[in-house]
Protein backbone atom coordinates (compact mmCIF):
# COMPACT_ATOMS: atom_id res chain seq x y z
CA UNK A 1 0.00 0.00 0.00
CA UNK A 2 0.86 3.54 -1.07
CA UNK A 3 -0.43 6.51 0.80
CA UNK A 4 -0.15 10.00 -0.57
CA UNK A 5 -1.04 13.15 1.52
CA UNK A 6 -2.56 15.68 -0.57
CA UNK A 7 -4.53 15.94 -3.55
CA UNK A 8 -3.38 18.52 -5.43
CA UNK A 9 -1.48 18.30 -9.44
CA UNK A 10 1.50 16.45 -8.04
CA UNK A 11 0.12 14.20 -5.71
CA UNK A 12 -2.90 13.18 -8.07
CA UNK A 13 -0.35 12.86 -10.96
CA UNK A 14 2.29 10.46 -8.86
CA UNK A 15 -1.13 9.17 -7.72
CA UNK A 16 -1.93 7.47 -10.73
CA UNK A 17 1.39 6.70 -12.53
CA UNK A 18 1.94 4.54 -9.54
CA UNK A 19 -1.28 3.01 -9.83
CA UNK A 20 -1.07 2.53 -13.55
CA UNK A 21 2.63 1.21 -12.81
CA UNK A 22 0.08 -1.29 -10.53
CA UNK A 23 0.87 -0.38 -7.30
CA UNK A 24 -2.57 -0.02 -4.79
CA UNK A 25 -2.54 3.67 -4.15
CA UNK A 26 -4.92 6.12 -1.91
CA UNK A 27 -4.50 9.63 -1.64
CA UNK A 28 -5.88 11.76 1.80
CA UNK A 29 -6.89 15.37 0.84
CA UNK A 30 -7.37 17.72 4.04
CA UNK A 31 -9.75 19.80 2.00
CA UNK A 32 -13.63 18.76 1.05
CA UNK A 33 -13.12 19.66 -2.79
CA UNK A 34 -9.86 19.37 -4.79
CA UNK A 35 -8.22 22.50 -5.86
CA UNK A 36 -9.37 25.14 -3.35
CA UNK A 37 -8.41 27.49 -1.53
CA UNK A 38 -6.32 28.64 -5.00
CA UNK A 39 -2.60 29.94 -3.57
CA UNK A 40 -1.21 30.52 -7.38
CA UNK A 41 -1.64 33.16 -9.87
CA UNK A 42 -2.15 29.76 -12.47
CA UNK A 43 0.63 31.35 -15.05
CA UNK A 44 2.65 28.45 -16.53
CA UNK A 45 4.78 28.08 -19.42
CA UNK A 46 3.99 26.48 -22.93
CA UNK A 47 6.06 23.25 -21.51
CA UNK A 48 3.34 21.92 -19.27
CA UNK A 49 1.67 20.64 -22.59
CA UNK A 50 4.57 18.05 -22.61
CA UNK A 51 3.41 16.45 -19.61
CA UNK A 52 -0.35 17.33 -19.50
CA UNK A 53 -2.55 17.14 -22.29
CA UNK A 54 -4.33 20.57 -21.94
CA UNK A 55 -7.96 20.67 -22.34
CA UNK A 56 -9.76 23.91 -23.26
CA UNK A 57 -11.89 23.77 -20.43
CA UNK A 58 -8.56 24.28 -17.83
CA UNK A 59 -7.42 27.64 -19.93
CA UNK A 60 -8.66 30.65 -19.01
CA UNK A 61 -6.52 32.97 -20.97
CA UNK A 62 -3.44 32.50 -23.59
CA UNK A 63 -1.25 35.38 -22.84
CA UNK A 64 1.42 37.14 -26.03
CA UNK A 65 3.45 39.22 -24.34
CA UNK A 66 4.56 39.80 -20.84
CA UNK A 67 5.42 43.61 -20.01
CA UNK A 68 8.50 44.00 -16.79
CA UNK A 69 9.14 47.26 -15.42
CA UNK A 70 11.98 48.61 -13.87
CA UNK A 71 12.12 50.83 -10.66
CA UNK A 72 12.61 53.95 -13.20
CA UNK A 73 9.25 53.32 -14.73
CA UNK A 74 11.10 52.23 -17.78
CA UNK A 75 9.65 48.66 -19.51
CA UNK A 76 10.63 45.54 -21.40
CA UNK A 77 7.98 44.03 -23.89
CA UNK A 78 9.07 40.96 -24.75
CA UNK A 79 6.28 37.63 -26.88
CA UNK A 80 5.31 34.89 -24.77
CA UNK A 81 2.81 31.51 -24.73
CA UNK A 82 2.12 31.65 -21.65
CA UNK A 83 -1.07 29.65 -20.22
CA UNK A 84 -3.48 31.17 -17.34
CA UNK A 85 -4.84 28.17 -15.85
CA UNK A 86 -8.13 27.63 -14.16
CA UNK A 87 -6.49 25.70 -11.32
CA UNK A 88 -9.52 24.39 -9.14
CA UNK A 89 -10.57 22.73 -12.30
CA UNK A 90 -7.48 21.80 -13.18
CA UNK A 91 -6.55 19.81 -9.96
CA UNK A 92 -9.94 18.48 -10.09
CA UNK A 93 -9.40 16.66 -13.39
CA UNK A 94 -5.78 15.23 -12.43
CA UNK A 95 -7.51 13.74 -9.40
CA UNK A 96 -10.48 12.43 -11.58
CA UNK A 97 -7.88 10.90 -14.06
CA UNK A 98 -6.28 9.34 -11.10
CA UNK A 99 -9.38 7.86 -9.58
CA UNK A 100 -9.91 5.78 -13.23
CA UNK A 101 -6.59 4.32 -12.83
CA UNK A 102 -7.97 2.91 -9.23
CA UNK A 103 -6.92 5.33 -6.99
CA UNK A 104 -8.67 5.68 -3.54
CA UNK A 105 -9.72 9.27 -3.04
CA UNK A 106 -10.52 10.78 0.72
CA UNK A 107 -11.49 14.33 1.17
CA UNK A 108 -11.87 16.27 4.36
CA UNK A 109 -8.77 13.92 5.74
CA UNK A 110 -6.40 15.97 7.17
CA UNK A 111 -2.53 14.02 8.60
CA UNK A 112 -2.34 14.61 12.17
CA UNK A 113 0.93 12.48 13.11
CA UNK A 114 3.93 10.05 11.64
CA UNK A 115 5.00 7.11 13.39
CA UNK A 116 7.39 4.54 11.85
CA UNK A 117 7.29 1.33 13.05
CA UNK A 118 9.04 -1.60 12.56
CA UNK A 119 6.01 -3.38 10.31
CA UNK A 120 5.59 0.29 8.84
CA UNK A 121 4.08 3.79 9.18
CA UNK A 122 1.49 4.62 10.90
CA UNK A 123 -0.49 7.65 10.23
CA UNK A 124 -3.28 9.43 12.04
CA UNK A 125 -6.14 11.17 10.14
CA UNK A 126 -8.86 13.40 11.38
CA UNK A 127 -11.92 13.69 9.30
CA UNK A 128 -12.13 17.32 9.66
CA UNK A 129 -16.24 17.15 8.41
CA UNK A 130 -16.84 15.04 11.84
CA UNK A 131 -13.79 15.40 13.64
CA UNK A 132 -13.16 11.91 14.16
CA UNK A 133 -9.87 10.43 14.30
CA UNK A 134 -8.10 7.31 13.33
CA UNK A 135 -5.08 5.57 12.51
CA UNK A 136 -3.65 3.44 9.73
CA UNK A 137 -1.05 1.89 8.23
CA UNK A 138 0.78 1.82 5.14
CA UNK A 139 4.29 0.53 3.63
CA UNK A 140 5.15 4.11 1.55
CA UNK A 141 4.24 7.30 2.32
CA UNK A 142 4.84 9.98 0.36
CA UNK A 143 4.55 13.80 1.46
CA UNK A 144 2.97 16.12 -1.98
CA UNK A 145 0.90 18.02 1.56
CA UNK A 146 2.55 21.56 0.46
CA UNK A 147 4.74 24.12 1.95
CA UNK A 148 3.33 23.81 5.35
CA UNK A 149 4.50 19.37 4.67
CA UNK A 150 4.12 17.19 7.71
CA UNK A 151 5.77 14.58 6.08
CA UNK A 152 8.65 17.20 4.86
CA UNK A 153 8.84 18.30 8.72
CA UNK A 154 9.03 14.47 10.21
CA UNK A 155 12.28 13.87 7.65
CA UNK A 156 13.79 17.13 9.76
CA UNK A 157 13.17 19.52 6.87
CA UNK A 158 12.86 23.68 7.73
CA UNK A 159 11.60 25.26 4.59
CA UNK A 160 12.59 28.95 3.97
CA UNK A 161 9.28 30.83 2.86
CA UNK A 162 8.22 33.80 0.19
CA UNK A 163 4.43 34.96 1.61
CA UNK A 164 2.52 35.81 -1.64
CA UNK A 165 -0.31 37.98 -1.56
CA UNK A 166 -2.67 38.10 -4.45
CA UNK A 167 -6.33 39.89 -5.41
CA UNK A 168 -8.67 39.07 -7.88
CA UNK A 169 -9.54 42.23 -9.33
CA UNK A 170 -12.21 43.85 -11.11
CA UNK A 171 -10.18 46.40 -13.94
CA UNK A 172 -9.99 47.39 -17.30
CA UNK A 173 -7.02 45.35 -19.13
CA UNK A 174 -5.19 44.24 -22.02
CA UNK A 175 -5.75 40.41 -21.64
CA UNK A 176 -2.77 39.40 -23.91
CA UNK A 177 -0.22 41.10 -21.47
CA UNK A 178 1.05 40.49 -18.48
CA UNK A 179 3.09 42.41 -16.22
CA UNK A 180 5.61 42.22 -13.64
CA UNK A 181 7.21 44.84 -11.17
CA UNK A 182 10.45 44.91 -9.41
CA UNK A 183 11.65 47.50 -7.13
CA UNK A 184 12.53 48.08 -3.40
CA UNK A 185 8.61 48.35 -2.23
CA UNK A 186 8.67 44.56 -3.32
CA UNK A 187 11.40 43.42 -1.23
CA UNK A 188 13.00 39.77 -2.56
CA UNK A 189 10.60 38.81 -4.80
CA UNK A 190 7.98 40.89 -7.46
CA UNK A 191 4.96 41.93 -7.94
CA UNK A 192 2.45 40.97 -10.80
CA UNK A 193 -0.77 41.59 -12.64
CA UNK A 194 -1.91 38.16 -14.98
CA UNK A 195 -5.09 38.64 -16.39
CA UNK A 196 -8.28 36.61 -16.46
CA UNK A 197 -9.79 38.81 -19.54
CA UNK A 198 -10.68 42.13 -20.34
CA UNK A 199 -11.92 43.22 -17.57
CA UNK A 200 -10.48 40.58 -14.65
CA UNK A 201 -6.97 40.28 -13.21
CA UNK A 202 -5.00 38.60 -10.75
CA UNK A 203 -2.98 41.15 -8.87
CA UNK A 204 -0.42 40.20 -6.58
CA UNK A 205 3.09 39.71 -4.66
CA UNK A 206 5.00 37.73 -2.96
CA UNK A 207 7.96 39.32 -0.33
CA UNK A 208 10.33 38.18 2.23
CA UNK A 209 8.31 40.37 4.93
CA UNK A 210 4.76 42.25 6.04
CA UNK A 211 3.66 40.95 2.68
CA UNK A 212 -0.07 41.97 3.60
CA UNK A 213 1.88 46.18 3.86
CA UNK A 214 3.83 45.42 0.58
CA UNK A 215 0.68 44.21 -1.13
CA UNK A 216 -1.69 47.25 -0.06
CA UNK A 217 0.38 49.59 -1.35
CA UNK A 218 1.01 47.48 -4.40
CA UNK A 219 -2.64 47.58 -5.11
CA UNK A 220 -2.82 51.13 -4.82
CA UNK A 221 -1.21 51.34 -8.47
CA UNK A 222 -4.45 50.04 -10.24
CA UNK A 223 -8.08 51.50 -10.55
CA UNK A 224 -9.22 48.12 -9.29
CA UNK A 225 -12.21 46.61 -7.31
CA UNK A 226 -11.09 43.70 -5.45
CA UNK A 227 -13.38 40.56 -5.95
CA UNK A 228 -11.46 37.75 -3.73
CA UNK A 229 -8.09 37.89 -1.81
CA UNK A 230 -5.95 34.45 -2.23
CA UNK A 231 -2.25 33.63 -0.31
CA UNK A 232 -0.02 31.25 0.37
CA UNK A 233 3.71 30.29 1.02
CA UNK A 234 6.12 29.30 -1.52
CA UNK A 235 9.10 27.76 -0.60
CA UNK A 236 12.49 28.02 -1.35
CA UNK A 237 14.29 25.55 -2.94
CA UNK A 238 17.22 24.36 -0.99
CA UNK A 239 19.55 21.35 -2.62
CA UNK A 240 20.26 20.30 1.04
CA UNK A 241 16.27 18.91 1.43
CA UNK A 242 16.26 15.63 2.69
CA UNK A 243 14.02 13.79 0.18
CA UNK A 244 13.87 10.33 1.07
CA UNK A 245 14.32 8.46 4.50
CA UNK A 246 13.50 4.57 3.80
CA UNK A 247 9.53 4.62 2.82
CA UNK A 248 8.48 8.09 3.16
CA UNK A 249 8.98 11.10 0.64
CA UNK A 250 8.65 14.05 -0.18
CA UNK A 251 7.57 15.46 -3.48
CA UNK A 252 6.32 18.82 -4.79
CA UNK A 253 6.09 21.73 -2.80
CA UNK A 254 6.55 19.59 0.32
CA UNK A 255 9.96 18.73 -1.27
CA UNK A 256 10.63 22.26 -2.21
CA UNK A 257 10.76 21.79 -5.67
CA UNK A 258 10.21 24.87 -6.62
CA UNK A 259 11.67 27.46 -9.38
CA UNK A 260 13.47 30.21 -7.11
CA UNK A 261 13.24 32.98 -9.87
CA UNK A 262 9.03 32.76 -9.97
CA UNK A 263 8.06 31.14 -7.76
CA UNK A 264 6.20 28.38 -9.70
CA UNK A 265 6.33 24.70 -8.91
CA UNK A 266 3.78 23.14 -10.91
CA UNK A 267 6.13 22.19 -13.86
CA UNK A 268 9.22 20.67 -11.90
CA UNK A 269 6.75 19.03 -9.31
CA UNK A 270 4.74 17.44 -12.10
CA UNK A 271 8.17 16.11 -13.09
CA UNK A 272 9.65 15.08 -10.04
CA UNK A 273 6.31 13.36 -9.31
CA UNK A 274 6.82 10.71 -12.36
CA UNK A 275 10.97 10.71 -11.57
CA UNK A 276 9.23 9.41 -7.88
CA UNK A 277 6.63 7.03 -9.65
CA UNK A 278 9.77 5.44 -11.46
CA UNK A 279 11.81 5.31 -8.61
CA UNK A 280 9.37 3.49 -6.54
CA UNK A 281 7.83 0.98 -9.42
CA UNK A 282 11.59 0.44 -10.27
CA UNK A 283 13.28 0.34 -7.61
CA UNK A 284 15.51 3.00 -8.58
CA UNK A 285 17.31 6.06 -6.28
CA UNK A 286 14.86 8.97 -6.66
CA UNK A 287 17.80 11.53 -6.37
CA UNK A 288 19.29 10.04 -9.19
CA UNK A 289 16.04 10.01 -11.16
CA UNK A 290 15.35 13.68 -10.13
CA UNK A 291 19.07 14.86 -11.62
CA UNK A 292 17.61 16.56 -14.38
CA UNK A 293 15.15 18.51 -12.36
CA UNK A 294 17.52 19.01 -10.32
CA UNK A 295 19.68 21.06 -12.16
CA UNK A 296 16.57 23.41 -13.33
CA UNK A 297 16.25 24.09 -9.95
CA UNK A 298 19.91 24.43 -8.95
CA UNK A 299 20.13 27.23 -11.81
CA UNK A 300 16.97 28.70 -10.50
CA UNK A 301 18.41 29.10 -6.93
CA UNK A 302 21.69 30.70 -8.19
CA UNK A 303 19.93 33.61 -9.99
CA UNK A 304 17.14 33.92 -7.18
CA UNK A 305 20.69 34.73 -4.97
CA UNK A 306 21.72 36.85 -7.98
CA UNK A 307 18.65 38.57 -7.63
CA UNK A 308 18.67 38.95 -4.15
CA UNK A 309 21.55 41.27 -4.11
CA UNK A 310 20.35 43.84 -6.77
CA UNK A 311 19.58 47.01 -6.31
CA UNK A 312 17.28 49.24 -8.21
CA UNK A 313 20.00 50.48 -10.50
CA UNK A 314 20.54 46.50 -11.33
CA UNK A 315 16.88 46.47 -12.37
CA UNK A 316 16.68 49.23 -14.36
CA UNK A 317 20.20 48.01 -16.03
CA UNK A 318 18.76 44.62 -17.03
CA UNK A 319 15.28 45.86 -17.86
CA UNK A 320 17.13 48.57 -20.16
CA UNK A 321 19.41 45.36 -21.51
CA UNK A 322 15.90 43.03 -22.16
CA UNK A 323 15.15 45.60 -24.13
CA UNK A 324 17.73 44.25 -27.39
CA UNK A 325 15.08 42.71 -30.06
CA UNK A 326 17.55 39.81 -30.49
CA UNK A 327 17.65 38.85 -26.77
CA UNK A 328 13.79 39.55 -26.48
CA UNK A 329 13.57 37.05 -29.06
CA UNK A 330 15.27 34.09 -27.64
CA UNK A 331 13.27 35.08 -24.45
CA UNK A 332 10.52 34.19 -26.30
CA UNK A 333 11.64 31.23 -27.87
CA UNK A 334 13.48 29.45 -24.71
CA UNK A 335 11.46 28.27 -22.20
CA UNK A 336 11.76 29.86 -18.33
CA UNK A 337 11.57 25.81 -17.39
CA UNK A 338 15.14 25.65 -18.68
CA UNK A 339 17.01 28.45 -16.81
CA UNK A 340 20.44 26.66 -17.45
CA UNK A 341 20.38 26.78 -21.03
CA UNK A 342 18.22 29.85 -21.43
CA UNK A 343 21.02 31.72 -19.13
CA UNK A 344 23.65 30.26 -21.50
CA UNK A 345 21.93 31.65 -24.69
CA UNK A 346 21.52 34.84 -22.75
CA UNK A 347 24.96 35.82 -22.12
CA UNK A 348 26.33 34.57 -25.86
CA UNK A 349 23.33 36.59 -27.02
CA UNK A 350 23.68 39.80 -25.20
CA UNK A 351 27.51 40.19 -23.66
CA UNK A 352 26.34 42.87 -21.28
CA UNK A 353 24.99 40.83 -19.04
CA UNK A 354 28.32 39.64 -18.01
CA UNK A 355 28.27 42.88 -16.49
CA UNK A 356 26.02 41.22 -13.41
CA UNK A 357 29.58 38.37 -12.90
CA UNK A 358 30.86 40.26 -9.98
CA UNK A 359 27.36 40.19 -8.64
CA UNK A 360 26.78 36.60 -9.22
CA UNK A 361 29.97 35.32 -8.16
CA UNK A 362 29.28 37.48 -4.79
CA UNK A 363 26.04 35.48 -4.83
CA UNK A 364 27.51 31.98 -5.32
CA UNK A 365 30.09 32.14 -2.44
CA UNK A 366 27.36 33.36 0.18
């Protein structure tokens, strides 16, 4: 027996490529219905296609170009394919999908407490509908339960956090474009505005600290009227995350798998959640099956610390240096869920950004 805690995209998705690998697999979900609360602005690149077949139902908008402004006021424009995702329905469908392969589904069953045992783990679940408790066992257990993991927590992991902050607004808008704000109101992260259509928009941030302050005078920008407020953590990927101790793991956002430069995790936890499923069905080392994700992520982390030491000149430097048609062009073409080569292509297309080295090797030693 498999258990997975938490229902989401990755843990629905590991869900039923163990199951289909023939494994007997049940997933507990602390929430009554799959996909909410949302704690993601649902912007992912063109590249989850090669993992999930997108239905038309799950898009909400197709974006073409992505607008970043600098401290100064001063913009890059630069083509994208981005996809604005209806997540609840989404996460809903993986979690069907993984329910026809013979998963076991339970809702409203929220993990309480790990115990490892010789003959096992045992796990205690409240249904948090009648606030009963009880406990089982199970052979594997695998942690896809978020930033705020259990599982992660028991293997002696202390995530490091980003608080997002996000609106969804009521506002006139140019629903091909997206934008995105740096600056030292936003401290270590940015702020951005993904729209919905032409007249809805998520607006939002995520920060370091008093990310509730940062986002009300974010907002303050936009002639907006604010519909529903959404937040969450996202965590910060650290290489040193202990992934694996016999049968339990972590995958996902519980495993901090996460791409430091946005913030988004769906992508690389969709992937490290079928590098898990082969791992287990083949009795293979899930670090070693994770390498290439790995690396994404590694690459991610080293410009997030690049980042992290810039000032606003830096921003309006690199904003002014996006600005080159020929580097705005391979922006377009590579895909952000490839930061190693697309930072490679960078810097052989556009030699001034060697101009951030001393800054990045500043970031690399700390």
């Amino acid at each position: 027996m498999i258990t997975i805690i938490g229902g989401g995209p990755v843990g629905s998705h590991c869900a039923r490529l163990l199951s289909k690998a023939g494994q007997e697999v049940r997933v507990f979900e602390e929430h009554n219905l799959i996909g909410r609360p949302v704690h993601c602005t649902g912007i992912v690149t063109k590249s989850l296609a090669d993992t999930i077949h997108l239905k038309k139902e799950w898009v909400v908008n197709r974006l073409r170009k992505v607008r970043v402004q600098a401290p100064d006021g001063n913009t890059a424009e630069i083509r994208t394919s981005d996809i604005v995702l209806d997540r609840a329905r989404f996460d809903q469908a993986l979690a069907e999908e993984a329910e026809k392969t013979g998963v076991k589904m339970f809702l409203s069953s929220r993990l309480e407490d790990i115990a490892k045992t010789k003959t096992g783990i045992k796990i205690k679940i409240t249904d948090t509908e009648t606030k009963k408790t009880g406990i089982t066992k199970t052979e594997t257990l695998i942690g896809a339960d978020g930033a705020n993991s259990l599982v992660s927590k028991t293997l002696s992991n202390r995530p490091e956090f980003w608080a997002g902050v996000q609106a969804v607004a009521d506002t006139d808008i140019d629903k091909e474009t997206y934008e995105v704000y740096f600056g030292d109101d936003i401290p270590g992260f940015f702020g951005w505005v993904v729209p919905e259509n032409e007249t809805m928009a998520r607006i939002g941030i995520a920060t370091t600290k008093n990310p509730r302050k940062v986002f009300d005078k974010f907002i303050k920008r936009f002639d907006c009227k604010i519909i529903e407020m959404q937040g969450g953590l996202i965590p910060k990927y650290n290489p040193q995350t202990i992934l694996q101790t016999g049968n339990m793991y972590v995958v996902g956002d519980a495993a901090m798998q996460v791409k430091a430069t946005t913030g988004g995790g769906l992508v690389p936890g969709l992937h490290a959640a079928e590098c898990l499923a082969r791992a287990i069905s083949n009795n293979t080392d899930y670090r070693k099956e994770l390498r290439p994700v790995t690396k994404e992520l590694k690459t991610s982390l080293l410009l997030r610390n690049l980042l992290d030491r810039f000032n606003e000149k830096d921003y309006n430097q690199l904003i002014s240096i996006m600005n080159d048609e020929e580097l705005k062009e391979l922006l377009n073409k590579e895909d952000r869920d490839s930061p190693t080569r697309l930072v490679i292509k960078s810097v052989m297309k556009q030699p001034k950004l060697l101009l951030f080295t001393k800054t990045l090797l500043r970031a690399k030693r700390l």
